[in-house]
Protein backbone atom coordinates (compact mmCIF):
# COMPACT_ATOMS: atom_id res chain seq x y z
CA UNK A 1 -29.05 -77.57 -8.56
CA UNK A 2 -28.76 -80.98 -7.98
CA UNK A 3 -29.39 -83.40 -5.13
CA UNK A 4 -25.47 -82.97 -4.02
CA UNK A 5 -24.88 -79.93 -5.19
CA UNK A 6 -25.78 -75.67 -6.31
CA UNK A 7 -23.33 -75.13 -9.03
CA UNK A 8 -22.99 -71.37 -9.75
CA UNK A 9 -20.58 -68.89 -11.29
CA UNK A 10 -19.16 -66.42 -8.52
CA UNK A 11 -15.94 -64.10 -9.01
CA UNK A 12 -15.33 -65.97 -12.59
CA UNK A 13 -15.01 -69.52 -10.53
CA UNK A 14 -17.46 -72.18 -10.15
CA UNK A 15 -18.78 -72.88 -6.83
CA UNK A 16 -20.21 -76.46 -5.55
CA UNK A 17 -22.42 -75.53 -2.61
CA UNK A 18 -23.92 -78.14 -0.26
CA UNK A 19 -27.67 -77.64 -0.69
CA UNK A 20 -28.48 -78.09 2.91
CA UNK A 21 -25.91 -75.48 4.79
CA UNK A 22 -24.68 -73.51 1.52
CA UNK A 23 -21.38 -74.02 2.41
CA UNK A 24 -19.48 -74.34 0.03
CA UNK A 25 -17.97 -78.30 -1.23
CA UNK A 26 -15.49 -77.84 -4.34
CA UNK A 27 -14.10 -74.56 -6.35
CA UNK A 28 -13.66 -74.96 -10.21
CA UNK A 29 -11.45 -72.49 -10.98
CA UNK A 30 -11.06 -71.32 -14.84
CA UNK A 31 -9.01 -73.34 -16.98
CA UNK A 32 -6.37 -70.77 -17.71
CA UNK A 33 -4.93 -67.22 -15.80
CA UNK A 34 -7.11 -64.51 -17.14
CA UNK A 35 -9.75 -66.93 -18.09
CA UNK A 36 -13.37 -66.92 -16.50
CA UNK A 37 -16.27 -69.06 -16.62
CA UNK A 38 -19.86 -68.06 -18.31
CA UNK A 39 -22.82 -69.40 -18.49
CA UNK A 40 -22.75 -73.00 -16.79
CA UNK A 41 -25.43 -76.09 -16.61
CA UNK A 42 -25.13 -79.05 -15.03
CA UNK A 43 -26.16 -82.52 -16.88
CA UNK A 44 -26.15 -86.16 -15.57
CA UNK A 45 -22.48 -85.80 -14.47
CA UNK A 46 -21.22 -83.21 -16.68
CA UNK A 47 -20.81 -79.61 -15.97
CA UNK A 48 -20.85 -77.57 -19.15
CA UNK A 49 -19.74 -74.17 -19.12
CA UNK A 50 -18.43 -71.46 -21.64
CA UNK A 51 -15.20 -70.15 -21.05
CA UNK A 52 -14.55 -66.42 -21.51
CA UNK A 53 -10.66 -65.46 -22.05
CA UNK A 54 -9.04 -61.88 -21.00
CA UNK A 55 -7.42 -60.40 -24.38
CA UNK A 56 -5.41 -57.53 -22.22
CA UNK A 57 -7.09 -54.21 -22.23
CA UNK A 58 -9.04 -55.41 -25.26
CA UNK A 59 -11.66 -57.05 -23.83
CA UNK A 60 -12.99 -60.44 -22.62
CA UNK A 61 -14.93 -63.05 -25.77
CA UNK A 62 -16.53 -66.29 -25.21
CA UNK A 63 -13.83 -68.27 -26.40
CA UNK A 64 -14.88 -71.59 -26.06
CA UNK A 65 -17.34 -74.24 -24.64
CA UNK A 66 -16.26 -76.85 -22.14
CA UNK A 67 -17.20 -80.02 -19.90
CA UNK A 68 -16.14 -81.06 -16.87
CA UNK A 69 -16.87 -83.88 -14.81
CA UNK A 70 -18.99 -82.01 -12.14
CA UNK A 71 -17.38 -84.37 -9.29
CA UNK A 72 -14.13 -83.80 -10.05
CA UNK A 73 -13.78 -81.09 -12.33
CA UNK A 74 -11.89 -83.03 -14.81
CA UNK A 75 -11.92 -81.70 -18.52
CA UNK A 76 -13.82 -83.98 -20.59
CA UNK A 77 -14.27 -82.19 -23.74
CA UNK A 78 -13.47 -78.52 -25.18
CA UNK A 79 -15.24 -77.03 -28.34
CA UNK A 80 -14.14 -73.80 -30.42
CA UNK A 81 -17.56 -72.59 -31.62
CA UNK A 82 -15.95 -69.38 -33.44
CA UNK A 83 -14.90 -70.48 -36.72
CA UNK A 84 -12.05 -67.68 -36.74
CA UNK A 85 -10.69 -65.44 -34.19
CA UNK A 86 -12.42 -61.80 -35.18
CA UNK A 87 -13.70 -59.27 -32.74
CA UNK A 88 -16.04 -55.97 -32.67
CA UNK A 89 -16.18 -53.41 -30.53
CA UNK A 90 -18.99 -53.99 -28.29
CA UNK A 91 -19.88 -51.39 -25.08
CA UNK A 92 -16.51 -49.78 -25.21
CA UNK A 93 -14.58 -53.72 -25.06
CA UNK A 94 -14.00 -56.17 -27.99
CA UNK A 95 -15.45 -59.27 -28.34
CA UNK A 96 -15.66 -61.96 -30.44
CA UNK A 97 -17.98 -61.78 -33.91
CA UNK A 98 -19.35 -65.05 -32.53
CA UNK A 99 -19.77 -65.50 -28.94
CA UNK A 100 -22.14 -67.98 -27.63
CA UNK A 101 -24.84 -65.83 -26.84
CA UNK A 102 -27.53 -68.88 -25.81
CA UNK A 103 -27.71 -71.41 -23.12
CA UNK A 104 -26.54 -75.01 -24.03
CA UNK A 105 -29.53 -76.93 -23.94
CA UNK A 106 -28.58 -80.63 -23.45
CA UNK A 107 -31.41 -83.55 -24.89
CA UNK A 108 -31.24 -87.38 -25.02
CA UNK A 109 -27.07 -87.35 -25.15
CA UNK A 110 -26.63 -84.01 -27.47
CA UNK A 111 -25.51 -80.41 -26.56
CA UNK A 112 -27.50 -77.84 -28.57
CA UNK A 113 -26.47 -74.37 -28.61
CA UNK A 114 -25.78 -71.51 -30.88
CA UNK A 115 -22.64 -68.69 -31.60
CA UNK A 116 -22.54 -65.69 -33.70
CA UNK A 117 -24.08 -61.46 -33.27
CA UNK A 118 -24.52 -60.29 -36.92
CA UNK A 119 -26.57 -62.76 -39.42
CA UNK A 120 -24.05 -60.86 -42.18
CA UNK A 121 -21.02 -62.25 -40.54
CA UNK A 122 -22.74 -65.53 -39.80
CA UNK A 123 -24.48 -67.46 -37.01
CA UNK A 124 -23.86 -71.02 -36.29
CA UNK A 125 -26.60 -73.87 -34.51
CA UNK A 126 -24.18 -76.57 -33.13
CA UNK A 127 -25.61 -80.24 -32.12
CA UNK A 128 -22.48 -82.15 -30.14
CA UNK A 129 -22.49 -85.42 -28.56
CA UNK A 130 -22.59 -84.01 -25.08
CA UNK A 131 -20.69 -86.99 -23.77
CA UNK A 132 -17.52 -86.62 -26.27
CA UNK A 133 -17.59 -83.24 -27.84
CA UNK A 134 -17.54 -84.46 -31.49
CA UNK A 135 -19.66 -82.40 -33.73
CA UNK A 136 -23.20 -84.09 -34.73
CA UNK A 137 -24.71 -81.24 -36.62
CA UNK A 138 -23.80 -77.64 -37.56
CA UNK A 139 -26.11 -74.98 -39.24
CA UNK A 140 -24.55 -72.22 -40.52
CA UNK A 141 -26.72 -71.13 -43.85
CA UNK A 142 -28.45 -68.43 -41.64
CA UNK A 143 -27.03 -65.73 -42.99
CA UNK A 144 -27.88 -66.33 -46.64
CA UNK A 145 -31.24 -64.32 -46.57
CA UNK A 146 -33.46 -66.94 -46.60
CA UNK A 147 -35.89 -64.97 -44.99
CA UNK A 148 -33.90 -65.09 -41.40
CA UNK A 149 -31.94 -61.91 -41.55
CA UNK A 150 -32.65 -60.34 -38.83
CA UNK A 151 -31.73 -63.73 -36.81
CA UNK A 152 -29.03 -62.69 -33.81
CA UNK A 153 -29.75 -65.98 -31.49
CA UNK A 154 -29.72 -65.05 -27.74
CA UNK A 155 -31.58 -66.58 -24.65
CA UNK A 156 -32.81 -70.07 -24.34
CA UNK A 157 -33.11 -72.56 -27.14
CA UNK A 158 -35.56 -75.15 -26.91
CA UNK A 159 -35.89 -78.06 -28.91
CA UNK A 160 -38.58 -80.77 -29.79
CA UNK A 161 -38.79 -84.36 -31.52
CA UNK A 162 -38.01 -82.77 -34.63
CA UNK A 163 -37.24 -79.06 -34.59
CA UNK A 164 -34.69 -76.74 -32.49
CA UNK A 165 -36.40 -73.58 -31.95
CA UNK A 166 -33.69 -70.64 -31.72
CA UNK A 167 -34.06 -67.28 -29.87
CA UNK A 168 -33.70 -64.27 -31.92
CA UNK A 169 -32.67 -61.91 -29.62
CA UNK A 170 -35.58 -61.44 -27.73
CA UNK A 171 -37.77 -61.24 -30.35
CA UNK A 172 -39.49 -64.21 -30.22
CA UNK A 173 -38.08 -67.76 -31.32
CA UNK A 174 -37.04 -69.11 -35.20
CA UNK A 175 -37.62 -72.81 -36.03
CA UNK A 176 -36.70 -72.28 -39.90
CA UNK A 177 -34.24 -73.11 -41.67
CA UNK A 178 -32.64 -75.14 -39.18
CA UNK A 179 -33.62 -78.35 -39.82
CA UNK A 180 -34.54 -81.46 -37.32
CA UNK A 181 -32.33 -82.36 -34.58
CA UNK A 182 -30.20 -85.64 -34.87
């Protein structure tokens, strides 16, 4: 929430609500038909938001991360964080091999967040300018055993001057090999 506005995911749309009556001020609807939206965080003026796309009967994967202008509901910026389209089976419905399974945790101008299930297939750390998009910073060594191969990130990432500490699915939080933040 901020001071004009809940933002919140209902029925695959976002919702502006006014925070003193709840009605309700804007719809965002999802970018495409079939489309709906994920996880969402609002940031200065931006609303970030992943974007999860219908494949028929198949299934529903994270497909990609976006930013809006949260007044307007403009597209700023859209990022692919799947380096290839694969999918698993996952609870009888396929999804993508790397869905963005943390929050995007936005610091001093960058987007932080992470894709990817399996550490044998690959998980990725992402730093973007949050304003533009552009990639900053990718990690994606965490699936050469280096002594993080039980690594699936999930949850909230948190980061600090000089580390980004990564959830590994719900087993407590990584800091190693990621490196320091931009």
């Amino acid at each position: 929430a901020v001071p004009d506005g809940i933002y919140l995911v209902h029925k695959g749309r976002i919702l502006k609500l006014d925070p003193s009556n709840g009605k309700q001020l804007a719809v965002f609807p999802p970018p495409a038909a079939g489309d709906t939206w994920g996880r969402i965080r609002v940031q200065d003026n931006l609303l970030i938001g992943t974007v999860h796309r219908t494949l028929g009967k198949r299934g529903r994967v994270p497909a990609e991360l976006q930013v809006l202008d949260r007044q307007t509901g403009k597209l700023i910026w859209k990022f692919q964080a799947a380096p290839a389209t694969r999918q698993f089976l996952s609870y009888g419905k396929m999804i993508s091999v790397w869905p963005v399974r943390t929050d995007v945790l936005v610091d001093k101008g960058e987007a932080y967040f992470s894709a990817g299930v399996f550490p044998h297939e690959g998980t990725y750390v992402y730093t973007l300018d949050a304003n533009t998009g552009k990639l900053k910073w990718r990690n994606d060594t965490q699936s050469e055993d280096s002594g993080q191969s039980n690594l699936a990130p999930g949850g909230h990432l948190m980061v600090t001057r000089d580390q980004i500490w990564v959830p590994k699915d719900f087993r407590g939080y990584s800091n190693m090999p990621y490196g320091a933040p931009t």
